[in-house]
PDB file of N, CA and C in Angstrom:
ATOM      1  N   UNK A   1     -13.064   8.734  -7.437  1.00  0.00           N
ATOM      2  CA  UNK A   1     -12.376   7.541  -7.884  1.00  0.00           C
ATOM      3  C   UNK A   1     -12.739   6.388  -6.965  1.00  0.00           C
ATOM      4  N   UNK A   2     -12.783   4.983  -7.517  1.00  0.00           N
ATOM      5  CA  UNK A   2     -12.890   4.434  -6.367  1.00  0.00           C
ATOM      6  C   UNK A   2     -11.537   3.306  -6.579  1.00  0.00           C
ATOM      7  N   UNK A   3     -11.715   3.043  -5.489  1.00  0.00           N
ATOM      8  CA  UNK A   3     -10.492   2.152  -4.552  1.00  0.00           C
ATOM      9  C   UNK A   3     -10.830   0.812  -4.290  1.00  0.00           C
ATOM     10  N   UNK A   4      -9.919  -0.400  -4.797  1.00  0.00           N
ATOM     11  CA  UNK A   4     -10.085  -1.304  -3.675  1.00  0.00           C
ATOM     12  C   UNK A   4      -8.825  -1.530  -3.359  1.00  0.00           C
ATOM     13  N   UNK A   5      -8.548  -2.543  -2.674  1.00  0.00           N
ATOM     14  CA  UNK A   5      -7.359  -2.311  -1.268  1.00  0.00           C
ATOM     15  C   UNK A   5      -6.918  -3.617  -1.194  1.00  0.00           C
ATOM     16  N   UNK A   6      -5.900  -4.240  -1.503  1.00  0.00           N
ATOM     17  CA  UNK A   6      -5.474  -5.563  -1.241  1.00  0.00           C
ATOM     18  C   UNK A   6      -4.068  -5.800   0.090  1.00  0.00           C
ATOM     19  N   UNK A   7      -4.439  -6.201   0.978  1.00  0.00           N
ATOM     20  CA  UNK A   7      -3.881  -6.418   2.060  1.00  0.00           C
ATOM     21  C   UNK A   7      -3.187  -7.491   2.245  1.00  0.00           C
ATOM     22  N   UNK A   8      -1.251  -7.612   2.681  1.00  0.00           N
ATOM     23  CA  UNK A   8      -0.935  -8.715   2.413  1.00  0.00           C
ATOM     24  C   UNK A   8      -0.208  -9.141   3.619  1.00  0.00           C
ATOM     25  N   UNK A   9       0.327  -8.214   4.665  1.00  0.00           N
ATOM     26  CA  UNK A   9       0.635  -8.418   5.956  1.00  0.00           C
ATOM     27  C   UNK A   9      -0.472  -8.390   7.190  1.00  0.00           C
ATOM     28  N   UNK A  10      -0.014  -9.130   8.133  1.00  0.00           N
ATOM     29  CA  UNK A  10      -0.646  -8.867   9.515  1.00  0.00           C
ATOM     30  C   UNK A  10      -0.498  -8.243  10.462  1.00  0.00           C
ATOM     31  N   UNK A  11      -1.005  -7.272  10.986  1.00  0.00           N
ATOM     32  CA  UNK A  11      -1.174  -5.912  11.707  1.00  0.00           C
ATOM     33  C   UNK A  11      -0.137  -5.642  12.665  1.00  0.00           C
ATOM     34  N   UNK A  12       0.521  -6.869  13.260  1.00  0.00           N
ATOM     35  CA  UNK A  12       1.378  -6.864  14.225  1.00  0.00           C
ATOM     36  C   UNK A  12       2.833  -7.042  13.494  1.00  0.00           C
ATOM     37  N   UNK A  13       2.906  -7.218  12.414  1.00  0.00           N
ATOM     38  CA  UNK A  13       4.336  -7.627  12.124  1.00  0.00           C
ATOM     39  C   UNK A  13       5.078  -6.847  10.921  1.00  0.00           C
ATOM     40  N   UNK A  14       3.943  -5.741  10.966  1.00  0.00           N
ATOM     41  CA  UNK A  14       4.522  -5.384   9.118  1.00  0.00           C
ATOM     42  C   UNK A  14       3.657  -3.987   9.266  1.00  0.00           C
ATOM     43  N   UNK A  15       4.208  -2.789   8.686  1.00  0.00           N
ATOM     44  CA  UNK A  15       3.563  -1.404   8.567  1.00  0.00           C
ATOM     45  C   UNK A  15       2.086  -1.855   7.457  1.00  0.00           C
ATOM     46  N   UNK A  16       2.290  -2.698   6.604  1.00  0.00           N
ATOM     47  CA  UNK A  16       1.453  -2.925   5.523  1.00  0.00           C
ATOM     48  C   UNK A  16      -0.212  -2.318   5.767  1.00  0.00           C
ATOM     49  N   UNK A  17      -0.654  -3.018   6.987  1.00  0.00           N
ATOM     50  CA  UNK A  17      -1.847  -2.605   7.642  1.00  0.00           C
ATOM     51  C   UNK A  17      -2.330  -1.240   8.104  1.00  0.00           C
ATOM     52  N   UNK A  18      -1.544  -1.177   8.407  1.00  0.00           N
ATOM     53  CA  UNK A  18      -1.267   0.662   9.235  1.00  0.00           C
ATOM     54  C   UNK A  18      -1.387   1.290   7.919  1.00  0.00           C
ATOM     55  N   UNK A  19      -0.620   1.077   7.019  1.00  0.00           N
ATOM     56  CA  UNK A  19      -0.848   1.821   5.476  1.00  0.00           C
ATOM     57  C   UNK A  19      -1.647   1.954   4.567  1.00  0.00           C
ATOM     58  N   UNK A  20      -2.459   0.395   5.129  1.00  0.00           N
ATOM     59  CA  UNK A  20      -3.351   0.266   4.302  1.00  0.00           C
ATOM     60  C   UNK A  20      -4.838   1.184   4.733  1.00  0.00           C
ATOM     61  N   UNK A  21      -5.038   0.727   6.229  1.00  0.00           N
ATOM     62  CA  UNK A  21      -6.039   1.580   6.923  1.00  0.00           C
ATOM     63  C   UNK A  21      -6.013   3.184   6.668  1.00  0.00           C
ATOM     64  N   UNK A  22      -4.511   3.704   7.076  1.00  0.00           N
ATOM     65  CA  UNK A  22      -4.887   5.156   6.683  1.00  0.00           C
ATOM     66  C   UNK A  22      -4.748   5.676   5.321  1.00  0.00           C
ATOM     67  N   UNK A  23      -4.555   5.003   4.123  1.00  0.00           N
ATOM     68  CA  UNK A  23      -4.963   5.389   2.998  1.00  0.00           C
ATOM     69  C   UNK A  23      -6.474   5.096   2.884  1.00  0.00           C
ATOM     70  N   UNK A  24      -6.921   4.045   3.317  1.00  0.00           N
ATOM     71  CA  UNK A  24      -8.122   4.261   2.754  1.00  0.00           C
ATOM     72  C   UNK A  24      -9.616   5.563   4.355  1.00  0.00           C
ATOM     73  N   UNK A  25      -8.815   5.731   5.159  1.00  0.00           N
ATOM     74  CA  UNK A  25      -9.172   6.958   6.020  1.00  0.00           C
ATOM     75  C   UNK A  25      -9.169   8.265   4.929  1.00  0.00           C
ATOM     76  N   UNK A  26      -8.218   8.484   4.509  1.00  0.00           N
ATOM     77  CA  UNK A  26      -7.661   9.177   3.682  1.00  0.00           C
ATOM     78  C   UNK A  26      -8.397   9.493   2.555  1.00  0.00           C
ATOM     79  N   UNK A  27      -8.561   8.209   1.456  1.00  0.00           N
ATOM     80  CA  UNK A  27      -9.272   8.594   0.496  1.00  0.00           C
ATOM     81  C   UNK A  27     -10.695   8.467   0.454  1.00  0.00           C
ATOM     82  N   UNK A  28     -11.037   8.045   1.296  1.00  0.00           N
ATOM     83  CA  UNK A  28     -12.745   8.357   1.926  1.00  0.00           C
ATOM     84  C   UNK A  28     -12.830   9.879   2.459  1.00  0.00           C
ATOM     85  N   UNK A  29     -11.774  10.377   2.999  1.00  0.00           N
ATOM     86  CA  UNK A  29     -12.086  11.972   3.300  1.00  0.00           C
ATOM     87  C   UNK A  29     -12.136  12.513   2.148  1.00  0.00           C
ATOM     88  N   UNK A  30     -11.232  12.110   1.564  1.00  0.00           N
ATOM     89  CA  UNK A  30     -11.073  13.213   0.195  1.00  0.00           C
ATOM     90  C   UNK A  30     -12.028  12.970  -0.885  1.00  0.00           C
ATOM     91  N   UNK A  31     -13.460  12.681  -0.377  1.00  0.00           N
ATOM     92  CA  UNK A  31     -14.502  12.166  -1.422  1.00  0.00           C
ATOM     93  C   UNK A  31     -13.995  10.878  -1.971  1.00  0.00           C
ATOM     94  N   UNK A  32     -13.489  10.246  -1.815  1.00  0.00           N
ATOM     95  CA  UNK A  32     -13.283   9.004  -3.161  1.00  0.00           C
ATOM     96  C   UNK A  32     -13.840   7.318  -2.149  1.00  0.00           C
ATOM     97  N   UNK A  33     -14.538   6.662  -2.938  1.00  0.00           N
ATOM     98  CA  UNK A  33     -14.668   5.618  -2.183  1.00  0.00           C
ATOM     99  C   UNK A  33     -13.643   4.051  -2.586  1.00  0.00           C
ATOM    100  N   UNK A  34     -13.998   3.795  -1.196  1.00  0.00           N
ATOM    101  CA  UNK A  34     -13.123   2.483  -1.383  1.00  0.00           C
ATOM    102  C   UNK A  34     -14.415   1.436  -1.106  1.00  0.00           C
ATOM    103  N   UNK A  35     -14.381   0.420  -2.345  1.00  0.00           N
ATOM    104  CA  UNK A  35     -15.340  -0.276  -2.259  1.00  0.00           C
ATOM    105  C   UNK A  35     -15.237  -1.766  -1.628  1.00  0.00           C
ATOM    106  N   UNK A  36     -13.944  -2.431  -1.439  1.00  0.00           N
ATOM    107  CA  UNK A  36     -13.487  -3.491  -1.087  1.00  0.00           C
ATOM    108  C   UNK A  36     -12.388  -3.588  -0.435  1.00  0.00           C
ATOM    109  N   UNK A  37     -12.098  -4.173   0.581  1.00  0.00           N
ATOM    110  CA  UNK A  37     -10.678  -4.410   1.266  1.00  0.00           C
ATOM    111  C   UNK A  37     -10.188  -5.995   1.372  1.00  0.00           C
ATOM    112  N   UNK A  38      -9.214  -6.241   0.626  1.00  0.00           N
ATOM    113  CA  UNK A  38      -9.165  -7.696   0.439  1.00  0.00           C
ATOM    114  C   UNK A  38      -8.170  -8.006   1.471  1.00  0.00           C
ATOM    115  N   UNK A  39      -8.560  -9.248   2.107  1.00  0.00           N
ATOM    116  CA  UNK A  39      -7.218  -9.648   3.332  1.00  0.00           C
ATOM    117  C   UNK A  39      -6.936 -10.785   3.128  1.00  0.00           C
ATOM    118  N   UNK A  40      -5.532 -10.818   2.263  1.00  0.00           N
ATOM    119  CA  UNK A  40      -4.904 -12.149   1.758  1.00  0.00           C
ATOM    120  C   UNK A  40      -3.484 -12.782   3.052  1.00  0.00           C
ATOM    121  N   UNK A  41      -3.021 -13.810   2.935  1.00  0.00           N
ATOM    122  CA  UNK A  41      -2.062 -14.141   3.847  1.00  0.00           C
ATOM    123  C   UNK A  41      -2.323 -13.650   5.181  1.00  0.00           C
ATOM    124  N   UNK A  42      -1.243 -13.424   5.723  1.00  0.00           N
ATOM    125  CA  UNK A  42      -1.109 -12.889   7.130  1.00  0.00           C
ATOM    126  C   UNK A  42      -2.429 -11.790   7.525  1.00  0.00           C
ATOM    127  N   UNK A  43      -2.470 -11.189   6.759  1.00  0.00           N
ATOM    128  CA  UNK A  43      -3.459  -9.905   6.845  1.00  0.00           C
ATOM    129  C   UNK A  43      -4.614 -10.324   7.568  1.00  0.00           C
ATOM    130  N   UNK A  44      -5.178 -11.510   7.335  1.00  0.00           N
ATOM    131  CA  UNK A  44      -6.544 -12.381   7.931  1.00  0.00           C
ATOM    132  C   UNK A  44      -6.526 -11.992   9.223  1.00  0.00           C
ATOM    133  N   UNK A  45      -5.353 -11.919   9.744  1.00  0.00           N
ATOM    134  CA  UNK A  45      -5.349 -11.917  10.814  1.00  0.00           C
ATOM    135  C   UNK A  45      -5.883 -10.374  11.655  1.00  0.00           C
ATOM    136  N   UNK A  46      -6.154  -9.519  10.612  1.00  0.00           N
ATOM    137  CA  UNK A  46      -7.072  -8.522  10.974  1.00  0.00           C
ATOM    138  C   UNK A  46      -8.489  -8.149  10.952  1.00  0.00           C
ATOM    139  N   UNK A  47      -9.018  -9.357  10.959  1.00  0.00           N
ATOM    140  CA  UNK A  47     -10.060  -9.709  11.084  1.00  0.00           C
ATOM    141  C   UNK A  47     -11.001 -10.798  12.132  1.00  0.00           C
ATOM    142  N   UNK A  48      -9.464 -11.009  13.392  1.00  0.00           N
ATOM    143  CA  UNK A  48      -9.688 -11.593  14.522  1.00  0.00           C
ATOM    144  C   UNK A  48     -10.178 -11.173  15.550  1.00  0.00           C
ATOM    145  N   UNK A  49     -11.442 -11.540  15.936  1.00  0.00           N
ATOM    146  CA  UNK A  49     -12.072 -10.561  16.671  1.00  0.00           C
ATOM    147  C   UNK A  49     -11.679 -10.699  18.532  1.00  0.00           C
ATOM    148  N   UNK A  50     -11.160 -11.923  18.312  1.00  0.00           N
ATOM    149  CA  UNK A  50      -9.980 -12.017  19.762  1.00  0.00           C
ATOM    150  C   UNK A  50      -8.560 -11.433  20.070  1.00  0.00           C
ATOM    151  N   UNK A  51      -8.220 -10.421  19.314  1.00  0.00           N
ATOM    152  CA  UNK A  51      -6.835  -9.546  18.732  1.00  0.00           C
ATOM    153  C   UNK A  51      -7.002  -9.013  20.227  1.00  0.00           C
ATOM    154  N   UNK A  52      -6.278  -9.178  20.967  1.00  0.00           N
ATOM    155  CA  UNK A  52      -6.594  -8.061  22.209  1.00  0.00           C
ATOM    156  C   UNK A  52      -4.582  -7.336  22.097  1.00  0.00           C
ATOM    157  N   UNK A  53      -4.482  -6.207  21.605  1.00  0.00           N
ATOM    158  CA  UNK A  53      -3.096  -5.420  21.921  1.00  0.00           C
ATOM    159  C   UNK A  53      -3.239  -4.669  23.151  1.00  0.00           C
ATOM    160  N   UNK A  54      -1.860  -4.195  23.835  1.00  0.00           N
ATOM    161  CA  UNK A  54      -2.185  -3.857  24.677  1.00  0.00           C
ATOM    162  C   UNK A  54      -3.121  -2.679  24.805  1.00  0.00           C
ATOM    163  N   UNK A  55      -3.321  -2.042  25.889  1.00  0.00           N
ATOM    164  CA  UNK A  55      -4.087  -0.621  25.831  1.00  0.00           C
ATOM    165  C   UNK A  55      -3.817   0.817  25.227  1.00  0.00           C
ATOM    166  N   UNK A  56      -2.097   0.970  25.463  1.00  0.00           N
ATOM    167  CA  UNK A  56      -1.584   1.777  24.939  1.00  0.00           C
ATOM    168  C   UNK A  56      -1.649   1.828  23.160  1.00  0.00           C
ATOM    169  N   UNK A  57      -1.388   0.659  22.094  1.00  0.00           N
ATOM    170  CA  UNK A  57      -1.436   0.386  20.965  1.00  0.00           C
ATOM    171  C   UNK A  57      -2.541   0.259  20.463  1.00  0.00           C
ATOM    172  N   UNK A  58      -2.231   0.690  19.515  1.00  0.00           N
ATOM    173  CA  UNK A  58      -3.759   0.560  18.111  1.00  0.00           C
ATOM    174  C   UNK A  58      -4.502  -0.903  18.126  1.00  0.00           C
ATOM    175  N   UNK A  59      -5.427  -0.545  18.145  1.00  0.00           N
ATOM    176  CA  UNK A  59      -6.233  -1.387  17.569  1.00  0.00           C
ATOM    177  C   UNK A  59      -7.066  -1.727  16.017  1.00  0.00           C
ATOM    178  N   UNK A  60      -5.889  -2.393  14.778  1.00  0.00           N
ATOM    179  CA  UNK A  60      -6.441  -2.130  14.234  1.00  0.00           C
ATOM    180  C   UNK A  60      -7.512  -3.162  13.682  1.00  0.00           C
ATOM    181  N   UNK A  61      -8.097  -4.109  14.244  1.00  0.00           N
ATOM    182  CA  UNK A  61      -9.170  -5.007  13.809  1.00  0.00           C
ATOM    183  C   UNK A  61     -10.283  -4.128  14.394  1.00  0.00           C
ATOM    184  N   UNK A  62     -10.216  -3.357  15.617  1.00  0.00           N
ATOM    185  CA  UNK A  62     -11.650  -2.316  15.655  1.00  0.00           C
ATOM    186  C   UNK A  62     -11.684  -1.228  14.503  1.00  0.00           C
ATOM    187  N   UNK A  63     -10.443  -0.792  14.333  1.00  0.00           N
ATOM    188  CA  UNK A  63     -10.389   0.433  13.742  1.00  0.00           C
ATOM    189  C   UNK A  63     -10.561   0.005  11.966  1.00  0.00           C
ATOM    190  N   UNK A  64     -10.307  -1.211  11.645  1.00  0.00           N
ATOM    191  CA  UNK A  64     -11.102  -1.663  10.355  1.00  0.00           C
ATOM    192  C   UNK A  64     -12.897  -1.868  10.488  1.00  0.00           C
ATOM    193  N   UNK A  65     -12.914  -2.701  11.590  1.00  0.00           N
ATOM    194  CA  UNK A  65     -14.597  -2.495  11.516  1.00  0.00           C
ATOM    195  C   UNK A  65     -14.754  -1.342  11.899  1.00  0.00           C
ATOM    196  N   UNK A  66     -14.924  -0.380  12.335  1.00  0.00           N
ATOM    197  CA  UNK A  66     -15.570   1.067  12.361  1.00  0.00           C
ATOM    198  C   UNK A  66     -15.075   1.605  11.091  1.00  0.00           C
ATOM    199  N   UNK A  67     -14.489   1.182  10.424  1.00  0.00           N
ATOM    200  CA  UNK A  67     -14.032   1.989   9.137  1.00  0.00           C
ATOM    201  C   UNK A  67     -15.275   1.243   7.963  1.00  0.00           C
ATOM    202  N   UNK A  68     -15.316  -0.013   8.267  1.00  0.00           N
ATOM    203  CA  UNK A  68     -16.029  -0.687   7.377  1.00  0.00           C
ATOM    204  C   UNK A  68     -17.603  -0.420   7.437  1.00  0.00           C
ATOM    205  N   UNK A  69     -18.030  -0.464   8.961  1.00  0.00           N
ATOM    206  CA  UNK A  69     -19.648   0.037   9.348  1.00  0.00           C
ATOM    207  C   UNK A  69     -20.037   1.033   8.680  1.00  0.00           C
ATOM    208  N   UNK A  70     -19.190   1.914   9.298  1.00  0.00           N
ATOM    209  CA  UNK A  70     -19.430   3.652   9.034  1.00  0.00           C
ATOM    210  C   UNK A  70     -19.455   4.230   7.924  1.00  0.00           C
ATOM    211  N   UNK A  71     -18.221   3.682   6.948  1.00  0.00           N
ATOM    212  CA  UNK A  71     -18.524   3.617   5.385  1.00  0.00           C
ATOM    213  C   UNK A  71     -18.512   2.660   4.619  1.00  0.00           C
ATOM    214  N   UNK A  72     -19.520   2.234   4.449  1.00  0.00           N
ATOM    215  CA  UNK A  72     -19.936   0.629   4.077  1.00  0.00           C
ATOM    216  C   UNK A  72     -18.829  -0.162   3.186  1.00  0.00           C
ATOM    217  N   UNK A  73     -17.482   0.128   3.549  1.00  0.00           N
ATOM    218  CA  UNK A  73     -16.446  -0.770   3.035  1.00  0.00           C
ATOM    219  C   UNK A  73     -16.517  -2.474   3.269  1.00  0.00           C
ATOM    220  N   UNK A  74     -16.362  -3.044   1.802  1.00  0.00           N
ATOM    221  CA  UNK A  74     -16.794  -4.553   2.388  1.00  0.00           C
ATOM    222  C   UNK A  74     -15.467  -4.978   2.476  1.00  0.00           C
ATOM    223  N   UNK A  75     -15.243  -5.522   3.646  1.00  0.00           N
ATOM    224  CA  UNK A  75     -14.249  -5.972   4.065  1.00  0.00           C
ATOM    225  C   UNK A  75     -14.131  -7.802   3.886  1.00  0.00           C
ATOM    226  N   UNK A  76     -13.396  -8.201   3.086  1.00  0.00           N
ATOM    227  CA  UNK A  76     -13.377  -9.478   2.647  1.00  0.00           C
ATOM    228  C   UNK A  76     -11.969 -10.232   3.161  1.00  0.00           C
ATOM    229  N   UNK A  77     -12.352 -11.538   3.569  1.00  0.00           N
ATOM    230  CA  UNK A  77     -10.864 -11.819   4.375  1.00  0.00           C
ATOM    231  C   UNK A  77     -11.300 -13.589   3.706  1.00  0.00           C
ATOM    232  N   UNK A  78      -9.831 -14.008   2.848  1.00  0.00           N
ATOM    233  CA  UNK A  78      -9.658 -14.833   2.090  1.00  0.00           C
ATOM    234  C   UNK A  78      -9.735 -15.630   2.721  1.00  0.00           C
ATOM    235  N   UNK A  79     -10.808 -16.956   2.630  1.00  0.00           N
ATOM    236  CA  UNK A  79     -11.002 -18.267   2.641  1.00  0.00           C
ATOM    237  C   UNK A  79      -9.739 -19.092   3.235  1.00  0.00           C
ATOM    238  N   UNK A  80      -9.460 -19.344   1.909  1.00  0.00           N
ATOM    239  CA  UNK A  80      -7.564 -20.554   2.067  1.00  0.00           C
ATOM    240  C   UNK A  80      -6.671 -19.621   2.946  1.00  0.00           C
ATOM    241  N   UNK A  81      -6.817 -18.432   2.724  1.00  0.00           N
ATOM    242  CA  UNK A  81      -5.623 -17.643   4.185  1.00  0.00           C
ATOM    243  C   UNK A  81      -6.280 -18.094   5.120  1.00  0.00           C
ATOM    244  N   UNK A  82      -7.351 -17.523   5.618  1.00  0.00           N
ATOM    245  CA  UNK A  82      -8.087 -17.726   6.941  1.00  0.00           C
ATOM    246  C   UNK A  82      -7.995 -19.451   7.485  1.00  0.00           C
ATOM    247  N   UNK A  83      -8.522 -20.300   6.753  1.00  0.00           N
ATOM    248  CA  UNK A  83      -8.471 -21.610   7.467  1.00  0.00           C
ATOM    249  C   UNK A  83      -6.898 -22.040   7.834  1.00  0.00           C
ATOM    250  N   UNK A  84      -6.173 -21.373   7.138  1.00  0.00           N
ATOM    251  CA  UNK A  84      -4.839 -21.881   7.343  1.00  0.00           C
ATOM    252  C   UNK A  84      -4.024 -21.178   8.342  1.00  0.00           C
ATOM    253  N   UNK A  85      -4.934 -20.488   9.112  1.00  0.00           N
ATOM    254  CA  UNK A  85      -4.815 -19.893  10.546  1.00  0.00           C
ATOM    255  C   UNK A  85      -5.507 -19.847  11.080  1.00  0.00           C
ATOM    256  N   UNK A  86      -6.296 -20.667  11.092  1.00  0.00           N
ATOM    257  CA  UNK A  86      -7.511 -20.830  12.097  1.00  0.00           C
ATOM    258  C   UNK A  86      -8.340 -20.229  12.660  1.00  0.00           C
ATOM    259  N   UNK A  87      -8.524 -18.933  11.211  1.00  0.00           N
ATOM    260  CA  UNK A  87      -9.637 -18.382  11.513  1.00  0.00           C
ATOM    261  C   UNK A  87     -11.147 -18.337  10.704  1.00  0.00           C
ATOM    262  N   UNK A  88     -12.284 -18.839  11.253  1.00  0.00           N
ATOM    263  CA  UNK A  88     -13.182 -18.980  10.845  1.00  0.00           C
ATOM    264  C   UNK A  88     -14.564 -18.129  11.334  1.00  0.00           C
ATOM    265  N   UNK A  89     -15.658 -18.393  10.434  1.00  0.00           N
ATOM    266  CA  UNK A  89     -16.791 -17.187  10.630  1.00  0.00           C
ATOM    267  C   UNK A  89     -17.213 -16.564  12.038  1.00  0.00           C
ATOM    268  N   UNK A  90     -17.052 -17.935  12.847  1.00  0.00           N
ATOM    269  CA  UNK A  90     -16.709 -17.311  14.468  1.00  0.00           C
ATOM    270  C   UNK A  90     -15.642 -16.817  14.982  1.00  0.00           C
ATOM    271  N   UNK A  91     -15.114 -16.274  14.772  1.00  0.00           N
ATOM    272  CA  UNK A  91     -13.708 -15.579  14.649  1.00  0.00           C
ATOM    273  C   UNK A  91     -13.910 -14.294  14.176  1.00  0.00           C
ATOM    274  N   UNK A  92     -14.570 -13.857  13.370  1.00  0.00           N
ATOM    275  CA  UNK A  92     -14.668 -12.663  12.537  1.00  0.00           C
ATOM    276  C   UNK A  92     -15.087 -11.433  13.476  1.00  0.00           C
ATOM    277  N   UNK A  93     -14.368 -10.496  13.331  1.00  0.00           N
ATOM    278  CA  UNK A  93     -15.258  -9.178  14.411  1.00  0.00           C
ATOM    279  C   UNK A  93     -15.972  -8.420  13.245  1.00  0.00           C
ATOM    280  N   UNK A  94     -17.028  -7.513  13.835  1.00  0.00           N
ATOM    281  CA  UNK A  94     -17.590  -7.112  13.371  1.00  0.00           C
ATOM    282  C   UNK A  94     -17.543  -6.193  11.759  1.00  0.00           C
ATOM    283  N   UNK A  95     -18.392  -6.781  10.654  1.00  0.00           N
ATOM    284  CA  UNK A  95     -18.146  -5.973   9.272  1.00  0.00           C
ATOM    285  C   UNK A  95     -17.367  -6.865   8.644  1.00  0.00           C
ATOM    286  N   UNK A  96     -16.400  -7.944   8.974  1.00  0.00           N
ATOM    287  CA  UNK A  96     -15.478  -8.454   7.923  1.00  0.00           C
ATOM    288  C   UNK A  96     -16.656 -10.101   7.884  1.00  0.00           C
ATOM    289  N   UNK A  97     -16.071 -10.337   6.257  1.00  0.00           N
ATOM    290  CA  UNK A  97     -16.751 -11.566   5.710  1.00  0.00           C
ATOM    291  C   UNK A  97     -15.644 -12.325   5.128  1.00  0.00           C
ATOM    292  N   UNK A  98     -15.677 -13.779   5.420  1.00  0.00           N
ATOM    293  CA  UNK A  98     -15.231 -14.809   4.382  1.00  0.00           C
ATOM    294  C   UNK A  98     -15.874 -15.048   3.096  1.00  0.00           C
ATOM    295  N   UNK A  99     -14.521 -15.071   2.387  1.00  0.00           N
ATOM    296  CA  UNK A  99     -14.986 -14.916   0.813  1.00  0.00           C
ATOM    297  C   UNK A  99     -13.895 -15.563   0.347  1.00  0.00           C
ATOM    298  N   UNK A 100     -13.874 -15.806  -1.313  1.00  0.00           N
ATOM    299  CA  UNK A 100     -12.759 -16.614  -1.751  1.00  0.00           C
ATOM    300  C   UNK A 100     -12.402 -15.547  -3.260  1.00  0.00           C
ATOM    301  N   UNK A 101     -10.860 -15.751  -4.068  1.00  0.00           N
ATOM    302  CA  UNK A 101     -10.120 -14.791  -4.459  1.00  0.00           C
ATOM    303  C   UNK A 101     -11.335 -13.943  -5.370  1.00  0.00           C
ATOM    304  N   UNK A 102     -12.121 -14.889  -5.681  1.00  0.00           N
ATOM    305  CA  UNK A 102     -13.269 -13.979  -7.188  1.00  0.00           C
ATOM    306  C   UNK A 102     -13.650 -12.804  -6.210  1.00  0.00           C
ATOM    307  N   UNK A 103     -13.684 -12.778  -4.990  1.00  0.00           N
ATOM    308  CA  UNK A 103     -13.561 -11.506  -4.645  1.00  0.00           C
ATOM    309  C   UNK A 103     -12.467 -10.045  -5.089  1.00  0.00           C
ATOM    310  N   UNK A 104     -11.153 -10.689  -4.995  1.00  0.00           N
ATOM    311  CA  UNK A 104     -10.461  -9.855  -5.189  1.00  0.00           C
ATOM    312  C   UNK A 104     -10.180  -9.416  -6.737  1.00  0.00           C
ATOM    313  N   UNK A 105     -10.465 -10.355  -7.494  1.00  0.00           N
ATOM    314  CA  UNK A 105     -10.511  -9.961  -9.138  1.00  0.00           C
ATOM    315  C   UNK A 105     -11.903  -9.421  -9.254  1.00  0.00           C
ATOM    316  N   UNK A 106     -12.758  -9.349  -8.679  1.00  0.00           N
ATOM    317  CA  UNK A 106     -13.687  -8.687  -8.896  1.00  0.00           C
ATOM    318  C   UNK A 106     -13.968  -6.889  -8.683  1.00  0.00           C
ATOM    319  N   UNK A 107     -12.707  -7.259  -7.803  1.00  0.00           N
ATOM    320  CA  UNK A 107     -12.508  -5.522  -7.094  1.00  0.00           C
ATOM    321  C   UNK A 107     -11.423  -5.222  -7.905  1.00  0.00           C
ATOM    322  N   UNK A 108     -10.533  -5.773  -8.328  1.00  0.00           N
ATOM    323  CA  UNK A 108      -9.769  -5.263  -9.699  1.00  0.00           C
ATOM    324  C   UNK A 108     -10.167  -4.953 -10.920  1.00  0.00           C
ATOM    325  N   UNK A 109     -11.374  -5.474 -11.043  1.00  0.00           N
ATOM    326  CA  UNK A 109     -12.052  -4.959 -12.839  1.00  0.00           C
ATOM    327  C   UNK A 109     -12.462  -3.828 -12.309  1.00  0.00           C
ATOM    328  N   UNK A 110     -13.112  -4.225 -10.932  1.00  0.00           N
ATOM    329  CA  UNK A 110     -14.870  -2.689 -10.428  1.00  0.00           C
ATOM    330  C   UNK A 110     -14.122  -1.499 -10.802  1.00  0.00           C
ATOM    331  N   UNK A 111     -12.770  -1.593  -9.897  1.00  0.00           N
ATOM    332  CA  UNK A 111     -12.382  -0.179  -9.182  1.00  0.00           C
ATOM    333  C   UNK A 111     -11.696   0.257 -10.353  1.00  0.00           C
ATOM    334  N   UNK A 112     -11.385   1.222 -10.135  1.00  0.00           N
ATOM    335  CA  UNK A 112     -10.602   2.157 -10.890  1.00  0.00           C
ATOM    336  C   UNK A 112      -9.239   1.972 -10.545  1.00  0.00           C
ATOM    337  N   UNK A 113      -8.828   1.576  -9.376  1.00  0.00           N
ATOM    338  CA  UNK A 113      -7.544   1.702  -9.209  1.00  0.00           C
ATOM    339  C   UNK A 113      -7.295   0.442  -8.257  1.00  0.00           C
ATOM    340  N   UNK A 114      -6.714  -0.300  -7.823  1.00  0.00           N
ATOM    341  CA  UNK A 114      -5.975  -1.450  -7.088  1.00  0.00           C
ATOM    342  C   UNK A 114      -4.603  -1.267  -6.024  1.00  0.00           C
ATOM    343  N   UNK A 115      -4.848  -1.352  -5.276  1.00  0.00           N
ATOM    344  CA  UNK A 115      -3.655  -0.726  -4.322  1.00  0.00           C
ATOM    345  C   UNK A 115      -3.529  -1.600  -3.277  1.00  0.00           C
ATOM    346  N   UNK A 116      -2.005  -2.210  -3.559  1.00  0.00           N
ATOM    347  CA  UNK A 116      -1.415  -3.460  -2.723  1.00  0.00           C
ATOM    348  C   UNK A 116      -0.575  -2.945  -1.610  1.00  0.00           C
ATOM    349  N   UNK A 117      -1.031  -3.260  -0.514  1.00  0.00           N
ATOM    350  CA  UNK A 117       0.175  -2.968   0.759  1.00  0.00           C
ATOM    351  C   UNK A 117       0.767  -4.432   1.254  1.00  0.00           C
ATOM    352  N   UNK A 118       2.043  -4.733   0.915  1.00  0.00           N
ATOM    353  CA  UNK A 118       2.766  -5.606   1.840  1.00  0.00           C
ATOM    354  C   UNK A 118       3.006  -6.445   0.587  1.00  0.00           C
ATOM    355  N   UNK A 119       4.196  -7.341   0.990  1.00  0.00           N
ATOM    356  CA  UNK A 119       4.470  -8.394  -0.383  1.00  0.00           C
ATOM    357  C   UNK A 119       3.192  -9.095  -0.508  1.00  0.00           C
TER     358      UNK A 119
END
């Protein structure tokens, strides 16, 4: 089956992320691919490649790019979210791209299935 993934919280403030990452850990083990990860609102913010948490806590802007490298998940982080937090193409850590929503309706026709974490 494949998957895309629409992301609507930011990593620090909301399980949304955490849920979103290990479902799609998850359904990449279990054979199924996830072809897109969309990062709308707050979520952008997992795609800051200056995110430093402490040592003890997750990291999940690495742990999306190694998810994204390793299985060529395209990781897409919304335009109008991003500028409206001030994050731009220099900003981006590794694997995630600025893109605008025809991304995310595009991963809603592809996939087979659509799966929203966070309001």
């Amino acid at each position: 089956m494949k998957f895309g993934i629409l992301v609507n919280e930011g990593p620090f403030t909301h399980q949304a992320s955490d849920s979103a990452y290990l479902f799609a850990k998850a359904a990449i083990a279990k054979g199924h691919e996830v072809t897109r990860v969309f990062f709308y609102h707050d979520a952008v913010n997992n795609s800051n490649k200056h995110s430093a948490p402490q040592s003890d806590d997750r990291n999940l802007v690495k742990l999306w790019s190694e998810l994204g490298t390793e299985h060529g998940v395209d990781l897409v982080v919304c335009v109008a979210a991003a500028l409206r937090r001030g994050i731009t193409d220099d900003l981006l850590a590794e694997g995630f791209n600025i893109s605008g929503l025809g991304q995310l309706i595009e991963v809603g026709i592809e996939a087979d299935r659509l799966v929203t974490f966070g309001d």
